[in-house]
Structure formats: structure tokens, C-alpha cells
N, C-alpha and C. Protein backbone atom coordinates (compact mmCIF):
# COMPACT_ATOMS: atom_id res chain seq x y z
N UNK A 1 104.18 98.43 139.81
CA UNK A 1 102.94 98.34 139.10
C UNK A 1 103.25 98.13 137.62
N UNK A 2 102.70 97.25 137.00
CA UNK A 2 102.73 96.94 135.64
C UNK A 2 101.63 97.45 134.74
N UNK A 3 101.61 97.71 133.59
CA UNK A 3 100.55 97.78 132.66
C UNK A 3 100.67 96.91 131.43
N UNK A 4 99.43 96.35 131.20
CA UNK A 4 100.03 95.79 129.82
C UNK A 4 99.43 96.50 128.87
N UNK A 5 100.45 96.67 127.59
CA UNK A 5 100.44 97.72 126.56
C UNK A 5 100.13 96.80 125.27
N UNK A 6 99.03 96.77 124.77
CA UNK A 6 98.90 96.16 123.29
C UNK A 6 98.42 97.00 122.43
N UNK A 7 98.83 96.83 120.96
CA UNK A 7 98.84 97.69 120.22
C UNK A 7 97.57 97.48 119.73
N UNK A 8 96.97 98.83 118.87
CA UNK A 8 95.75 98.70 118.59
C UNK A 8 95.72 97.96 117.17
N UNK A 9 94.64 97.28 116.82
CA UNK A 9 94.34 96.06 115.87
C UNK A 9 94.20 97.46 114.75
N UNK A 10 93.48 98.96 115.30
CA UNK A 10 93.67 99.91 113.94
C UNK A 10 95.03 100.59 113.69
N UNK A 11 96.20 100.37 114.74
CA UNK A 11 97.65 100.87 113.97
C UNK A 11 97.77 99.47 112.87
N UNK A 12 97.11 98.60 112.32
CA UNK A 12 97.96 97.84 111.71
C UNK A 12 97.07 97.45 110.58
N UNK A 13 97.70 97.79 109.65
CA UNK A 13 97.63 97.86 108.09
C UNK A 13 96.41 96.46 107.48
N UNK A 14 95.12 96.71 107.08
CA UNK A 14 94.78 95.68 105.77
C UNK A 14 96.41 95.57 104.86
N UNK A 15 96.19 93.97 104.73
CA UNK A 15 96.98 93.74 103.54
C UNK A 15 96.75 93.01 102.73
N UNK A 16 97.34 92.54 101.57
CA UNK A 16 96.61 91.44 100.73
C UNK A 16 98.06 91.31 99.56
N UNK A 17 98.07 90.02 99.04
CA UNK A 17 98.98 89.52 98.10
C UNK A 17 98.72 88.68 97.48
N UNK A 18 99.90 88.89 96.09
CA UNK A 18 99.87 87.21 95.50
C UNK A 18 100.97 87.08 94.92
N UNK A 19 101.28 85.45 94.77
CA UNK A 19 102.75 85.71 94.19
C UNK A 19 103.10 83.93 93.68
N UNK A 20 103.74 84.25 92.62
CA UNK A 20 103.67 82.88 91.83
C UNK A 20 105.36 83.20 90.98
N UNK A 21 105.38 81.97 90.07
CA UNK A 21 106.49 81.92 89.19
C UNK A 21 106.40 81.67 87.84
N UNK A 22 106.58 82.10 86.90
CA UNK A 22 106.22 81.51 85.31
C UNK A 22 107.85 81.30 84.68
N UNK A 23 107.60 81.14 83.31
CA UNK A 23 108.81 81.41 82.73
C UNK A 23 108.55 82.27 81.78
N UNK A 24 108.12 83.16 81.91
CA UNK A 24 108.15 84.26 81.38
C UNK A 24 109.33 85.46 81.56
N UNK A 25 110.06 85.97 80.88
CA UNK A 25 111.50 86.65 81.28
C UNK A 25 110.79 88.09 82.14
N UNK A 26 111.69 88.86 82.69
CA UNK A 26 111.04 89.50 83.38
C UNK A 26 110.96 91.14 82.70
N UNK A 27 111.31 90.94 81.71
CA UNK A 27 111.54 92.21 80.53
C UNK A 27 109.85 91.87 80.13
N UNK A 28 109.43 90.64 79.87
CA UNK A 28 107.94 90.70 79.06
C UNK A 28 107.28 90.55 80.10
N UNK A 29 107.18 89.81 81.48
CA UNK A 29 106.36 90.64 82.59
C UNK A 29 106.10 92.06 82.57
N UNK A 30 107.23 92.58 82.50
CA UNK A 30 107.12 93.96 82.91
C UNK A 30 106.50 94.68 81.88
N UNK A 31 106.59 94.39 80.76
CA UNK A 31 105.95 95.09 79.97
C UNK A 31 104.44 94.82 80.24
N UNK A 32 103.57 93.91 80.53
CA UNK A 32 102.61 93.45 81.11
C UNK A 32 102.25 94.65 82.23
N UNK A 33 102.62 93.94 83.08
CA UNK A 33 102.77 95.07 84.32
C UNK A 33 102.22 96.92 84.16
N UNK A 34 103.74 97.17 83.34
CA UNK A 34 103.90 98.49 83.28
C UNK A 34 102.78 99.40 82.43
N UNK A 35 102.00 98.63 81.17
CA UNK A 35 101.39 99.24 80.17
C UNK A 35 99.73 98.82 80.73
N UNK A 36 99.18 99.69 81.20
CA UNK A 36 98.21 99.85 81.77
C UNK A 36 96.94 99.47 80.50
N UNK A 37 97.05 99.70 79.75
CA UNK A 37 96.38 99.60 78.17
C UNK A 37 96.19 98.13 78.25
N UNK A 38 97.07 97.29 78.45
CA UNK A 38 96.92 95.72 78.41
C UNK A 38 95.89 95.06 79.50
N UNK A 39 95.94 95.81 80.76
CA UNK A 39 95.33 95.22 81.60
C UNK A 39 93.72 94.60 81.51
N UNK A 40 93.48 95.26 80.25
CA UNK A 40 91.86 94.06 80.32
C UNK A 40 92.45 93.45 79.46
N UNK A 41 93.11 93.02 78.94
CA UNK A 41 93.36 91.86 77.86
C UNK A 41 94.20 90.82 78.93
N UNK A 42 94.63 90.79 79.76
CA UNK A 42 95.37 89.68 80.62
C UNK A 42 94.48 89.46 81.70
N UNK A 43 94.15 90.29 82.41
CA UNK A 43 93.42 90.83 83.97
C UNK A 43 92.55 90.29 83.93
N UNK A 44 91.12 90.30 85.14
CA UNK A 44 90.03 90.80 85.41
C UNK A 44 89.39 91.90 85.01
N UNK A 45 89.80 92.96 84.72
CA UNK A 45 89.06 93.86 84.41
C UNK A 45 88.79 93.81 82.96
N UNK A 46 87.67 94.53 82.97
CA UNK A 46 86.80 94.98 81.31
C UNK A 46 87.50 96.14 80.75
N UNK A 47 88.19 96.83 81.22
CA UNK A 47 88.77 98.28 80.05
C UNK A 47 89.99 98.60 81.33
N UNK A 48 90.42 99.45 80.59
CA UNK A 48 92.06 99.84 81.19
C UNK A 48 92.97 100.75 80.31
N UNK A 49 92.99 101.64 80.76
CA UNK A 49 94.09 102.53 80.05
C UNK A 49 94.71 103.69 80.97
N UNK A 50 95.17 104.94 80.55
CA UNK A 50 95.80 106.01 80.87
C UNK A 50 94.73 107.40 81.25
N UNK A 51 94.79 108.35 82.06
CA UNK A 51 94.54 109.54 82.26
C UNK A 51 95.40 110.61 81.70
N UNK A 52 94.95 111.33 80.55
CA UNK A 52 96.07 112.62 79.96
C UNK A 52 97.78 111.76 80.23
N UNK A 53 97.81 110.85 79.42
CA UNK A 53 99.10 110.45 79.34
C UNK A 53 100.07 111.20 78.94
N UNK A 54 99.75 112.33 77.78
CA UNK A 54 100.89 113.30 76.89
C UNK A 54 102.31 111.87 76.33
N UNK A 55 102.97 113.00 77.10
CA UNK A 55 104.50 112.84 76.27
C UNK A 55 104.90 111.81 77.42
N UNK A 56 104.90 111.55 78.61
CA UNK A 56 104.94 110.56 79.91
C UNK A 56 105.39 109.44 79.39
N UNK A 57 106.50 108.64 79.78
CA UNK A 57 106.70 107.02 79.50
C UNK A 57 105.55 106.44 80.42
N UNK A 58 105.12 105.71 79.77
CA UNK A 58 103.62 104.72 80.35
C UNK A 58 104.05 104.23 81.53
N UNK A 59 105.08 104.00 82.14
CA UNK A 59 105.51 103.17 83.72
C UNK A 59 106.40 104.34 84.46
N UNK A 60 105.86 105.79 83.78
CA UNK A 60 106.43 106.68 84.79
C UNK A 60 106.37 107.13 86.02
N UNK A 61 107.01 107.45 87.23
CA UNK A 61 106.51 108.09 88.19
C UNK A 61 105.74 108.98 87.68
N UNK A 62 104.30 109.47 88.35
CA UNK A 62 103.33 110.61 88.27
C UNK A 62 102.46 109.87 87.74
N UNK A 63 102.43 109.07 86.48
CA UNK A 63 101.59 108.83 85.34
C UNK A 63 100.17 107.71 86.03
N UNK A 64 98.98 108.23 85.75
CA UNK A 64 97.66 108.24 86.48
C UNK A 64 97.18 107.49 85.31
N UNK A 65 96.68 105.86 85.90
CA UNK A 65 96.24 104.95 85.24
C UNK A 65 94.97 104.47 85.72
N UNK A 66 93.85 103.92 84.59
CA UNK A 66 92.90 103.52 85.39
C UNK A 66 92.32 101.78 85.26
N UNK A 67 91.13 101.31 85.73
CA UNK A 67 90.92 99.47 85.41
C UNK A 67 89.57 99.77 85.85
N UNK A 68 88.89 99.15 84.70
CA UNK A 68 87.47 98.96 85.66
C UNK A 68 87.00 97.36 85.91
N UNK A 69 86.32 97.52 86.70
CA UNK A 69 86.36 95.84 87.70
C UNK A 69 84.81 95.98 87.68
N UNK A 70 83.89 95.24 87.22
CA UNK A 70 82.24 95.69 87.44
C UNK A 70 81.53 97.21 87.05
N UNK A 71 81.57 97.57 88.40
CA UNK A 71 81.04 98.80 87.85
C UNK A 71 82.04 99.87 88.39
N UNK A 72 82.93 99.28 89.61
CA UNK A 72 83.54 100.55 90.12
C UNK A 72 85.40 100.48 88.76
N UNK A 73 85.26 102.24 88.74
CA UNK A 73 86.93 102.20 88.48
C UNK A 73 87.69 102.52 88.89
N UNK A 74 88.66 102.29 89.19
CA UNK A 74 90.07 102.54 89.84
C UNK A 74 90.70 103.27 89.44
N UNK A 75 91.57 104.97 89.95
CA UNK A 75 92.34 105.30 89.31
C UNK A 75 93.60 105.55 90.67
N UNK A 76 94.59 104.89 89.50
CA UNK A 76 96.33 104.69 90.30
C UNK A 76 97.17 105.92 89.74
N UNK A 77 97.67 106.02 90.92
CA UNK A 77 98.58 106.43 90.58
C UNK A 77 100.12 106.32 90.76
N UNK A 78 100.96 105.86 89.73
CA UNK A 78 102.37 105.09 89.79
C UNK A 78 103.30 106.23 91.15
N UNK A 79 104.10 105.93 91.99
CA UNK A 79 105.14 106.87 92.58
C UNK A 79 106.23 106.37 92.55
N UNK A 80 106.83 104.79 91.66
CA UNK A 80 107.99 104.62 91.73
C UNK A 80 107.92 103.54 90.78
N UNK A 81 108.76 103.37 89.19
CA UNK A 81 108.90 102.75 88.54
C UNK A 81 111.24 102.48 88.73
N UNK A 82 110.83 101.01 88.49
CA UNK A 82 112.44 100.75 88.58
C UNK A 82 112.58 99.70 87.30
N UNK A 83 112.33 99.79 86.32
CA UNK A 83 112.38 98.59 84.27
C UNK A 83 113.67 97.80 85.26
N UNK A 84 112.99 96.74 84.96
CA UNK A 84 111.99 95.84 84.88
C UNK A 84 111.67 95.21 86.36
N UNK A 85 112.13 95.83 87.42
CA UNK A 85 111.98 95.13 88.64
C UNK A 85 110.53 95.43 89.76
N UNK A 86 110.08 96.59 89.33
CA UNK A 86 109.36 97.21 90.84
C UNK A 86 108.63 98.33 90.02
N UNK A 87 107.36 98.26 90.73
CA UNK A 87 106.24 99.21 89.88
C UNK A 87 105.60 99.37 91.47
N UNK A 88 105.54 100.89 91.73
CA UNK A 88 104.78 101.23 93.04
C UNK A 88 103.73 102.10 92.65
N UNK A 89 102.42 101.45 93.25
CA UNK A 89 101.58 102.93 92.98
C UNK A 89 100.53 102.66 94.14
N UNK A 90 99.30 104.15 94.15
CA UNK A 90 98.58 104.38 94.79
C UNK A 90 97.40 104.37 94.59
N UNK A 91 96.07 104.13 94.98
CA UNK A 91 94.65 104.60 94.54
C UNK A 91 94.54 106.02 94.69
N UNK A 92 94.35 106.75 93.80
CA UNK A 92 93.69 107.78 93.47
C UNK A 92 92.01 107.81 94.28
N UNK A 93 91.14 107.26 93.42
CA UNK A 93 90.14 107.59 93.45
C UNK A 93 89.35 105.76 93.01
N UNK A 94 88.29 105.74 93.43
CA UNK A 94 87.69 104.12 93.13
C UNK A 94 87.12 103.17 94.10
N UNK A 95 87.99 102.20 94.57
CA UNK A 95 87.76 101.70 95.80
C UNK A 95 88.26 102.58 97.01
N UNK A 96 87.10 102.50 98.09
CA UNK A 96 87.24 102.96 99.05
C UNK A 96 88.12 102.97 100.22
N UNK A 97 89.43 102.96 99.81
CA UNK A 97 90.73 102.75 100.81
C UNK A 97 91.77 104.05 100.85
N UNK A 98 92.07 104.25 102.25
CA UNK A 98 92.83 105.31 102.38
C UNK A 98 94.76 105.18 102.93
N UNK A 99 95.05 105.67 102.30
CA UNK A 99 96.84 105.36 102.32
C UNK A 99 96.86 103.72 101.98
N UNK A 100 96.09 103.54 100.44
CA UNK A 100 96.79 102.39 99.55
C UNK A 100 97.63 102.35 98.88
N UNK A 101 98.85 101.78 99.14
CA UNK A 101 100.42 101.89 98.57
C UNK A 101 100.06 99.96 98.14
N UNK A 102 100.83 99.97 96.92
CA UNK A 102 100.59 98.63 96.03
C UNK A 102 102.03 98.54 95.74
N UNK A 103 102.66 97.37 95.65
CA UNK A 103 104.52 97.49 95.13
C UNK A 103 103.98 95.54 93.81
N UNK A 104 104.40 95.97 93.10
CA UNK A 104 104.80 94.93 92.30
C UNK A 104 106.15 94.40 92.02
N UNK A 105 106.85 93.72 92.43
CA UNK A 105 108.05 92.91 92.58
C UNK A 105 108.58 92.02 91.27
N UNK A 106 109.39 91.76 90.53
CA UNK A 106 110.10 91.09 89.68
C UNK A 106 111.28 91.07 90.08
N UNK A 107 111.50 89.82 90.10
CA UNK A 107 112.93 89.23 89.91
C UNK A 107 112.86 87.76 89.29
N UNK A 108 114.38 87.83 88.89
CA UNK A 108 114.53 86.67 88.41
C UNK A 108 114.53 85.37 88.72
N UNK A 109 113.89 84.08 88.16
CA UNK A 109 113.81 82.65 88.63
C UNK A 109 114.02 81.83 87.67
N UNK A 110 115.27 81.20 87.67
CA UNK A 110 116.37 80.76 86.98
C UNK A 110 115.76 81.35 85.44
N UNK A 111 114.87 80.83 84.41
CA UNK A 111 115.35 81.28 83.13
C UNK A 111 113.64 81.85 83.07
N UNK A 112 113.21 82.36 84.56
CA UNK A 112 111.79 83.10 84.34
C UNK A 112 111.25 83.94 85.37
N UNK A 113 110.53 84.35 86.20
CA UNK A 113 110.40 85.30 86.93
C UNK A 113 109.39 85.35 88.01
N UNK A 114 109.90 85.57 89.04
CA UNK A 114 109.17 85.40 90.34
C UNK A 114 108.22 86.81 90.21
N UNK A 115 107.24 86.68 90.88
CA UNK A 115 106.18 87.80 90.85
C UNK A 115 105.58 88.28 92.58
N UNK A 116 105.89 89.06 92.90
CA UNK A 116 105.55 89.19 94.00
C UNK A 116 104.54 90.68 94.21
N UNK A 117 103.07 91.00 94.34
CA UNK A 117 102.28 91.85 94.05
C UNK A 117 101.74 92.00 95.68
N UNK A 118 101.83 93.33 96.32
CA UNK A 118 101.05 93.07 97.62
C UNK A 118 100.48 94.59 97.62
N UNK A 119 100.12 94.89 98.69
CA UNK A 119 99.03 95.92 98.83
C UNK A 119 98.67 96.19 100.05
N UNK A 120 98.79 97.57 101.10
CA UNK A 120 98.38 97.69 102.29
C UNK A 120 97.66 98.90 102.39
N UNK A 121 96.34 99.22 103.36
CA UNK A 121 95.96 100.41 103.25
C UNK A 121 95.61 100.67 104.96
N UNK A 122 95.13 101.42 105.29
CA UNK A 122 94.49 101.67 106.39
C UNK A 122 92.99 100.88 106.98
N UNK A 123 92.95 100.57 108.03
CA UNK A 123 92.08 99.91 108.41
C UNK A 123 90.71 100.80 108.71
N UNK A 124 89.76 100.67 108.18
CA UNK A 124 88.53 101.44 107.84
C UNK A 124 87.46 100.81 108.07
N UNK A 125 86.01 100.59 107.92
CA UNK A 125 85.13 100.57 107.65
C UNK A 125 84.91 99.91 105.93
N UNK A 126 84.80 100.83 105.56
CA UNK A 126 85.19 100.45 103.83
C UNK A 126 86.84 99.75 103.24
N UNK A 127 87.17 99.70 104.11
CA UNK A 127 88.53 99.13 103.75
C UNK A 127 88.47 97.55 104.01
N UNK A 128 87.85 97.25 105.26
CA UNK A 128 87.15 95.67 105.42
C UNK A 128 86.60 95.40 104.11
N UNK A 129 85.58 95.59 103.94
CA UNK A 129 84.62 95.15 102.87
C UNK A 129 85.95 95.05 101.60
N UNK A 130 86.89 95.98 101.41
CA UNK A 130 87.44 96.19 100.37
C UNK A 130 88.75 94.75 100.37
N UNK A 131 88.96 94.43 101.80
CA UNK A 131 89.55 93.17 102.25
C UNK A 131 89.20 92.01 102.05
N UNK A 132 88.45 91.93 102.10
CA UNK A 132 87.58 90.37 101.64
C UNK A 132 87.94 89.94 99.83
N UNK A 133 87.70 91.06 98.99
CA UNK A 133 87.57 91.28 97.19
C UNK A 133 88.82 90.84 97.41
N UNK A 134 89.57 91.89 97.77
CA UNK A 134 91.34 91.97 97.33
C UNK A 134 91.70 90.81 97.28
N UNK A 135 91.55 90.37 99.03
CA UNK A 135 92.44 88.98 99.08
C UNK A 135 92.47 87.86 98.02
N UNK A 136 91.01 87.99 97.44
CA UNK A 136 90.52 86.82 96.29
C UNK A 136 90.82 87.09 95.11
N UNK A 137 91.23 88.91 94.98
CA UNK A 137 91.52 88.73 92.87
C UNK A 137 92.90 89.11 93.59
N UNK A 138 93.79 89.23 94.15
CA UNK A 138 95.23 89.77 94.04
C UNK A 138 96.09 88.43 93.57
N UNK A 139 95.60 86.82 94.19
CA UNK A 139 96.22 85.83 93.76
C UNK A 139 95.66 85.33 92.35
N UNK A 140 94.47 85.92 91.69
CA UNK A 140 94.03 85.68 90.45
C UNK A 140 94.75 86.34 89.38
N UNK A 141 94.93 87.53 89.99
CA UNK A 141 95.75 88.74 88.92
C UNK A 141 96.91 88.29 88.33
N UNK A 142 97.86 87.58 89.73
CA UNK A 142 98.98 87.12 89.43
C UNK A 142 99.21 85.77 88.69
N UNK A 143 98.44 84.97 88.62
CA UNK A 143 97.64 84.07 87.91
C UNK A 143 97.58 84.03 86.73
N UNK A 144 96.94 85.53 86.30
CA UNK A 144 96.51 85.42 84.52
C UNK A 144 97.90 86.27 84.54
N UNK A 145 98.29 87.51 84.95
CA UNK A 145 99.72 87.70 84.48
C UNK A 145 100.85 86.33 84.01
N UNK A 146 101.01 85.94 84.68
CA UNK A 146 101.82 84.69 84.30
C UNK A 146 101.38 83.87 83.29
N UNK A 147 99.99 83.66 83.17
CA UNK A 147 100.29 83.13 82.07
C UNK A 147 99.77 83.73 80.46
N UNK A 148 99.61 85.12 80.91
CA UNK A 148 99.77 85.94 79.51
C UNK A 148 101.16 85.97 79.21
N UNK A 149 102.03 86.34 80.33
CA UNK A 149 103.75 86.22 79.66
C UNK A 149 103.78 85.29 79.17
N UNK A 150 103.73 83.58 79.63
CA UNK A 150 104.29 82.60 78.87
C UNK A 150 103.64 82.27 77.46
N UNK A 151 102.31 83.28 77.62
CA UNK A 151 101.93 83.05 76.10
C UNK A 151 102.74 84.25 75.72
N UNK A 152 103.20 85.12 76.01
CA UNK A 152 103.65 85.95 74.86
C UNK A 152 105.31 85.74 74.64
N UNK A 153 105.78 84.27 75.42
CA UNK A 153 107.57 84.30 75.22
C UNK A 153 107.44 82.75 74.50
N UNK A 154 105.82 82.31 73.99
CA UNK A 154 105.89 81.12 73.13
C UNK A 154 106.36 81.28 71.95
N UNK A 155 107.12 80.56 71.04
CA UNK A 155 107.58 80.84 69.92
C UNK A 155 106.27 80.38 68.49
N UNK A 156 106.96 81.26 68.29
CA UNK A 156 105.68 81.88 66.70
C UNK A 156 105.39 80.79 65.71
């Protein structure tokens, strides 16, 4: 007797990405990236900064950052910084997704930098709806990142 065994469509992760190349070095990506303060000046979002930052390096593990997008805001929280390669964090509180882990990727491409940004959470109810947005600003994000670096590695 046989059974056939398929896995359920809810063991498997919403995901969403984007990923491009500039020549931007990956020291001034990252600074992009890492300083949460910048993110409405490059981004989509209207305001962006820190939660009780203190004494904390701004791309620290722990350090609780926020973005507002319309009306809802987002607050992250970083669990793994690696200068200048890899920035991991989580939603706190904001959009409605549960076990959202986000990894931002840098490496090098010949004299500029590959960008690789993705994002997976649990499959929900509110996590659909939250699937549809993502998929459409995660390749925008990566978009204006790139080319805020190459404006900021233009010479003066």
C-alpha cells in the first residue's frame, strides 16, 4: 500500500527579493544599508531612524530601528551585522508578519557591488496581503539604494 505524502503549501515560507548591481563600493552601500537615519532620504519611506539608540554602533546586533511607509511603521530589529557584507534583521512590530527574518547581502562586483536583499516569514492570513506590497517595493528598494551609492561615490 502506498500513500502519497505532500507537503503542506503552510510549511513553506512567503518570500520576496531584490537584487541588482551598481558601482557603488560596498563600504558606501553599507553605510546606506546600515544607518537607518538615511533610509527616507534614499528609500520609499517618509521618516526613519533609531529606537533608544544610546551608546550602540548604529548596525549593531540588538539595535531596534524603525521606517514609515504610508501610514503603517515598521520596527526592526538587527540580529546579525557582519561591515560591510550582511545586515540581518527582524520585524518587531508594524506589518503584520510572523517569524520575519530579512538578510541583506553585499559583495563585491568587479570595482562595485552586488546587492542581494530577501525576506521570508510565515504563511498567514495577513502575511498574503503583506506578499503582494513586498514583492513590489523589495526590487524598488534595491533600485534607489544603488543609485544613492553611485551618487554618493560621484566625484565632487
Amino acid at each position: 500500500m502506498f500513500h502519497l505524502v505532500q507537503k503542506e503549501k503552510a510549511d513553506v515560507p512567503f518570500a520576496c527579493r531584490g537584487g541588482g548591481s551598481g558601482s557603488g563600493a560596498p563600504e558606501v552601500v553599507w553605510e546606506l544599508v546600515a544607518n537607518a537615519d538615511s533610509y527616507s532620504e534614499w528609500g520609499p519611506w517618509t521618516a526613519s531612524g533609531y529606537e533608544n539608540l544610546g551608546a550602540q554602533a548604529p548596525d549593531g546586533a540588538g539595535v531596534v530601528r524603525w521606517m514609515r511607509y504610508g501610514r503603517t511603521t515598521t520596527v526592526e530589529k538587527v540580529l546579525e551585522s557582519e561591515r560591510p557584507r550582511l545586515l540581518v534583521y527582524t520585524v518587531v512590530k508594524g506589518i503584520p508578519v510572523r517569524n520575519y527574518r530579512a538578510e541583506v547581502t553585499l559583495s563585491p562586483a568587479g570595482e562595485g557591488t552586488h546587492i542581494r536583499w530577501t525576506a521570508s516569514w510565515d504563511r498567514t492570513l495577513p502575511g498574503r496581503i503583506v506578499h503582494s506590497r513586498l514583492r513590489a517595493i523589495y526590487p524598488d528598494v534595491v533600485r534607489r539604494l544603488i543609485a544613492a551609492a553611485e551618487r554618493s561615490t560621484l566625484p565632487a
